[in-house]
Protein backbone atom coordinates (compact mmCIF):
# COMPACT_ATOMS: atom_id res chain seq x y z
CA UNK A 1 0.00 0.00 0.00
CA UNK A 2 2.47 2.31 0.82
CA UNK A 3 4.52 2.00 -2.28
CA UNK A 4 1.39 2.09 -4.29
CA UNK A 5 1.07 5.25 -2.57
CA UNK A 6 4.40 6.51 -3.31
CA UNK A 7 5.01 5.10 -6.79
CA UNK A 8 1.56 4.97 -8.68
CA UNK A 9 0.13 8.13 -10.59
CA UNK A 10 -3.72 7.38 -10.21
CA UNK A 11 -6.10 9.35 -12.74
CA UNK A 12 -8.90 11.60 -10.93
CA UNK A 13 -12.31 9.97 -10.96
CA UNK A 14 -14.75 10.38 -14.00
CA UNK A 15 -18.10 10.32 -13.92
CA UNK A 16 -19.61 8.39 -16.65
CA UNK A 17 -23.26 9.56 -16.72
CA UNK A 18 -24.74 12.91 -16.48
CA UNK A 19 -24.86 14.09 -12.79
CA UNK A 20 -27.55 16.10 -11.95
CA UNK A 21 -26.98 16.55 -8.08
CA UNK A 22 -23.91 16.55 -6.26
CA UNK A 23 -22.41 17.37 -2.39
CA UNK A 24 -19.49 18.34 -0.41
CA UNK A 25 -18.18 18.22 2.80
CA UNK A 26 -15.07 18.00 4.64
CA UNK A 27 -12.98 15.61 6.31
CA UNK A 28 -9.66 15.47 8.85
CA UNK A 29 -6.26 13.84 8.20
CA UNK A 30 -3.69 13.91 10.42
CA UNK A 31 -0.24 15.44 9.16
CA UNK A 32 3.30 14.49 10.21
CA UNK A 33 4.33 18.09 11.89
CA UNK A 34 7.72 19.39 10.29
CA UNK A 35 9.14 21.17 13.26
CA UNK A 36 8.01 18.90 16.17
CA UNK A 37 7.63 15.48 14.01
CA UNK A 38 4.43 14.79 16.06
CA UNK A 39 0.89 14.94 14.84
CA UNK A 40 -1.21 17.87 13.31
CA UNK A 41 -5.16 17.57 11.95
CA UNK A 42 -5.75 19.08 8.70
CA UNK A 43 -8.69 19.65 6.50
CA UNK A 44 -9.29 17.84 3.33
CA UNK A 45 -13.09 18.23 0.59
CA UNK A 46 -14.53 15.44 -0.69
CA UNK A 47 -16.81 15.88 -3.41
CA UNK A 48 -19.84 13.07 -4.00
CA UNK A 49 -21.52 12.95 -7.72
CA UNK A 50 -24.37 11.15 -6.56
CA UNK A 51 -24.70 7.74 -8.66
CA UNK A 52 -21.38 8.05 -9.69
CA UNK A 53 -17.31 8.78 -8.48
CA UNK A 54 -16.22 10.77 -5.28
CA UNK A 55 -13.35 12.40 -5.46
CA UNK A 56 -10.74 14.03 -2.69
CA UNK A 57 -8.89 17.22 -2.83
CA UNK A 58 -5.98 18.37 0.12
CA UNK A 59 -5.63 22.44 -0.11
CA UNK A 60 -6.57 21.95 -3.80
CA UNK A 61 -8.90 24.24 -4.58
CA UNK A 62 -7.84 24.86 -8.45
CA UNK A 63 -7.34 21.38 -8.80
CA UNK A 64 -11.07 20.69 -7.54
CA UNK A 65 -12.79 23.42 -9.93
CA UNK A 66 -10.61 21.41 -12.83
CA UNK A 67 -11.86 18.03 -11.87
CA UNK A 68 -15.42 19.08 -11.65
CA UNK A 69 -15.43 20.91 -15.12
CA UNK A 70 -14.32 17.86 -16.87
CA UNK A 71 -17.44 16.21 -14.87
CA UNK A 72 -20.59 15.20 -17.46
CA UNK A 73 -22.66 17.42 -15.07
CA UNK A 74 -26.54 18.59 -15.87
CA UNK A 75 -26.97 21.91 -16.58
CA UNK A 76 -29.12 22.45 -13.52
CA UNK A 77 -27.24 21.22 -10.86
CA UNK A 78 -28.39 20.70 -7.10
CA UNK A 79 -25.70 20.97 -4.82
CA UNK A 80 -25.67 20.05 -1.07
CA UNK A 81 -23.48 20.54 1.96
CA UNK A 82 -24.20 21.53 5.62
CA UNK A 83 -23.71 25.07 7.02
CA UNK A 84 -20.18 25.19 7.15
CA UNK A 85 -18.40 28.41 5.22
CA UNK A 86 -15.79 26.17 3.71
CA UNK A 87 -18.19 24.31 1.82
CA UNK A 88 -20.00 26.77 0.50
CA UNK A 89 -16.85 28.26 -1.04
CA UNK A 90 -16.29 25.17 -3.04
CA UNK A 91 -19.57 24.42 -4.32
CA UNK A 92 -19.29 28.28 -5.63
CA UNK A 93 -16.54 27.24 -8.02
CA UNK A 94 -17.93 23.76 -9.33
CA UNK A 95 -18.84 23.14 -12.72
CA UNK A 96 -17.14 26.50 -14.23
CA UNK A 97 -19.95 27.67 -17.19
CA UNK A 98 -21.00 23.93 -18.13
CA UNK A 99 -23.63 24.79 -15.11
CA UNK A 100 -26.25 27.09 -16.17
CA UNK A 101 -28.27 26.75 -12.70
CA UNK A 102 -26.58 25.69 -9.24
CA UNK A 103 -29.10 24.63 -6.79
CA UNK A 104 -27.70 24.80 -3.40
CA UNK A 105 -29.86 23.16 -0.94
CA UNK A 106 -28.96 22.92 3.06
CA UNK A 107 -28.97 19.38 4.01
CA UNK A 108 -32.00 18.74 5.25
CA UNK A 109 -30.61 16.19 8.36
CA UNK A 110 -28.18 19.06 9.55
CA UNK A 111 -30.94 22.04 9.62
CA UNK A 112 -33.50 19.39 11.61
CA UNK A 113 -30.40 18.48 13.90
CA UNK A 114 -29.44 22.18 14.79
CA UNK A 115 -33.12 22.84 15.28
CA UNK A 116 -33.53 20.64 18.20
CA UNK A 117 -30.30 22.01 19.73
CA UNK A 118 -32.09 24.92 20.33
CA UNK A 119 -34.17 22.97 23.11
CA UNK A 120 -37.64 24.28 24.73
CA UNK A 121 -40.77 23.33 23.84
CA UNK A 122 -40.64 20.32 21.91
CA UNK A 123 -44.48 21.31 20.29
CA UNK A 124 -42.73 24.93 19.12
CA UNK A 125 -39.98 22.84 17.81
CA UNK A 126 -42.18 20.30 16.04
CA UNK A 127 -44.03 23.09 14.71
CA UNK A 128 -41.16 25.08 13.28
CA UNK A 129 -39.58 21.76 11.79
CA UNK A 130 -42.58 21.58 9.99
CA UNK A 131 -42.88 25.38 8.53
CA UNK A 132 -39.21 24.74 7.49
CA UNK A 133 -40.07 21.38 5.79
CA UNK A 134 -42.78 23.63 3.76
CA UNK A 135 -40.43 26.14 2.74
CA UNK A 136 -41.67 29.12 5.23
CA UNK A 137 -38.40 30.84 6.41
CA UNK A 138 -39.90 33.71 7.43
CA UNK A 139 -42.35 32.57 9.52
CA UNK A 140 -40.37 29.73 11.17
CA UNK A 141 -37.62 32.65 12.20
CA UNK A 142 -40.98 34.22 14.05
CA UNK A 143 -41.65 31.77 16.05
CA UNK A 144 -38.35 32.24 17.87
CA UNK A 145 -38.92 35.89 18.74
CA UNK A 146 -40.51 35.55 21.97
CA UNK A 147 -37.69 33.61 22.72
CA UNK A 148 -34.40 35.78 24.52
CA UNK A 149 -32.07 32.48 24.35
CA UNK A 150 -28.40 32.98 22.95
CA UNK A 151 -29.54 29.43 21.27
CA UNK A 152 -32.84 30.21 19.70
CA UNK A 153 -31.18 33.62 18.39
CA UNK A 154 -28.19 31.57 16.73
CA UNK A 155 -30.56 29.67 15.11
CA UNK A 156 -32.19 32.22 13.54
CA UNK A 157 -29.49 34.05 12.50
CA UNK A 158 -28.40 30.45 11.33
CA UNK A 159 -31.67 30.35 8.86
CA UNK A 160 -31.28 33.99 7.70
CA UNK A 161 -27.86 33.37 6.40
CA UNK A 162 -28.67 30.04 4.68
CA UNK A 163 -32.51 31.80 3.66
CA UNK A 164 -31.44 31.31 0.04
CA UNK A 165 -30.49 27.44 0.61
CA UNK A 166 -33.86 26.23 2.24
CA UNK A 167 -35.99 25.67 -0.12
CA UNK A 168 -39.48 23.83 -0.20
CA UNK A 169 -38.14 20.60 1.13
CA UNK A 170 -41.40 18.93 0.69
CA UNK A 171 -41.61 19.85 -2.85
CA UNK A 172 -38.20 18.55 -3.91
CA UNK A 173 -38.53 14.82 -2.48
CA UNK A 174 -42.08 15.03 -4.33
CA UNK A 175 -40.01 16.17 -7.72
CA UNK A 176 -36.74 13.60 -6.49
CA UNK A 177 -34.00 16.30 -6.20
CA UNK A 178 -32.24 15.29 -3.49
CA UNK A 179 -33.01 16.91 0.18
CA UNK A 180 -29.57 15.24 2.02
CA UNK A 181 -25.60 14.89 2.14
CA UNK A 182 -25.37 11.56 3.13
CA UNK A 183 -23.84 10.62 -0.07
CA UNK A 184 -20.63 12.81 0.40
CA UNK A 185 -20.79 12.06 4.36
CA UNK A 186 -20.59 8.04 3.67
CA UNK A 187 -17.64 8.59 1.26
CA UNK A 188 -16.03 10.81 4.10
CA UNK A 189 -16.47 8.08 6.51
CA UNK A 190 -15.44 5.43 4.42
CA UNK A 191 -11.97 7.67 3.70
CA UNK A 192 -11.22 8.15 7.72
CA UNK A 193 -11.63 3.91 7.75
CA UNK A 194 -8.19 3.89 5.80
CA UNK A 195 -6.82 7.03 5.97
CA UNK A 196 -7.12 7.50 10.05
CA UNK A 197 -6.17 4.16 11.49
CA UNK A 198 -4.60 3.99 14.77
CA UNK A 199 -0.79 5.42 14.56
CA UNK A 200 -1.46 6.49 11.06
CA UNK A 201 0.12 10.25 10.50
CA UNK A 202 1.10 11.11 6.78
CA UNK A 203 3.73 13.24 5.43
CA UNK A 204 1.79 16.15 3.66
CA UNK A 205 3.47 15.33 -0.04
CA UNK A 206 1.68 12.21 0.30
CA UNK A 207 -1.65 13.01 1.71
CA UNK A 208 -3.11 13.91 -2.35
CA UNK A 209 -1.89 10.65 -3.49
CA UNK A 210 -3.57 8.39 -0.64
CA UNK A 211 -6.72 10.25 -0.90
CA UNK A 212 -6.66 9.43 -4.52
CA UNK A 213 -5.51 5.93 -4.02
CA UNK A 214 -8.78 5.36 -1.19
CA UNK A 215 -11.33 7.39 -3.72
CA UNK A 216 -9.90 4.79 -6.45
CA UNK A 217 -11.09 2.05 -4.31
CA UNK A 218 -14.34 3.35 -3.72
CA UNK A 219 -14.58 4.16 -7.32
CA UNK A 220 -14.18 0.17 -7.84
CA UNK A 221 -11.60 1.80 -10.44
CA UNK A 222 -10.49 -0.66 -12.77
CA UNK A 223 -6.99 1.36 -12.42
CA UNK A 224 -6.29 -0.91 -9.44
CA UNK A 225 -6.22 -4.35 -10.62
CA UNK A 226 -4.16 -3.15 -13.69
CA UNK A 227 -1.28 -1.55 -11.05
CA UNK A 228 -1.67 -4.39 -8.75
């Protein structure tokens, strides 16, 4: 493994199919420190073309827009991640001016989960899960404004900044876009299985090759049997 890390120049993933949904999120690797020789988490993007390849980028960010323009991606294209800043700021850069229309939709799973963070009344809570499942921003950010907790004002501040990626979530399972992450989250998960076992710490000129190497495997890329 590690001299098929070392040795082996692995193409990027292509998708095969048109893609007409996507996600992103971020993952941790843990970096051999040049000054101390100990330890150091870093952060790494995965991308997910749902039905199709993942692919992994360290501190890449050219490299990702590249990859995802040679992607056979739809024209309108839903793209999902949770509320984090970094993810956003890929997402804005996928697809180059192949994609006419970039849907960017809140996971679904993330927004319910930061909800009931906010604690209280679990009938308030039920009730504004349900005005945000209908697509009714406005009114769900109401129902907090009796409320003086710094937890219930987060939250709406949370929704007003992500207003334009919560859409009608009922309406888009009806039509099949895609309401959830998970896709992208899996593939993270399944990454950390090889890429943070126990002891494991990587020197940083070899974390891009052994994220390609794992996405490869997910990929069931036909690359690896010919190398092998």
């Amino acid at each position: 493994m590690h001299r098929l890390v070392q040795k082996v120049e692995l193409p990027a993933g292509q998708g095969e199919t048109t893609v007409s949904a996507l996600s992103v999120d971020g993952g941790k690797i843990r970096l051999r420190s040049e000054e101390t020789g100990k330890g150091e988490w870093r952060d790494y993007k995965a991308v997910s073309l749902h039905e199709s390849v993942c692919e992994a980028f360290f501190q890449e960010p050219v490299a990702l827009q590249k990859w995802s323009e040679k992607q056979p991606l739809s024209p309108i294209l839903t793209c999902l991640g949770d509320g984090h800043d970094g993810v956003w700021n890929v997402i804005k850069t996928i697809g180059g001016s192949k994609v006419a229309i970039q849907r960017q939709v809140l996971d679904w799973y993330h927004l319910k989960e930061n909800l009931y963070k906010v604690g209280g009344s679990l009938k308030r809570l039920q009730q504004v899960e349900t005005l945000l499942w209908l697509g009714w921003v406005d009114v769900a950010i109401a129902e907090f404004d009796c409320l003086k907790s710094k937890k219930a004002k987060n939250f709406q501040l949370y929704l007003d900044k992500h207003r334009p990626r919560l859409p009608n979530y009922s309406n888009y399972q009806n039509l099949g876009i895609p309401i959830g992450s998970g896709s992208v989250e899996s593939k993270i998960k399944q990454i950390g299985a090889r890429v943070k076992i126990s002891g494991a710490i990587w020197k940083r000129e070899n974390v891009p090759r052994i994220l390609r190497l794992r996405c490869a495997y997910l990929n069931n890329s036909s690359c690896l049997s010919i190398y092998a």
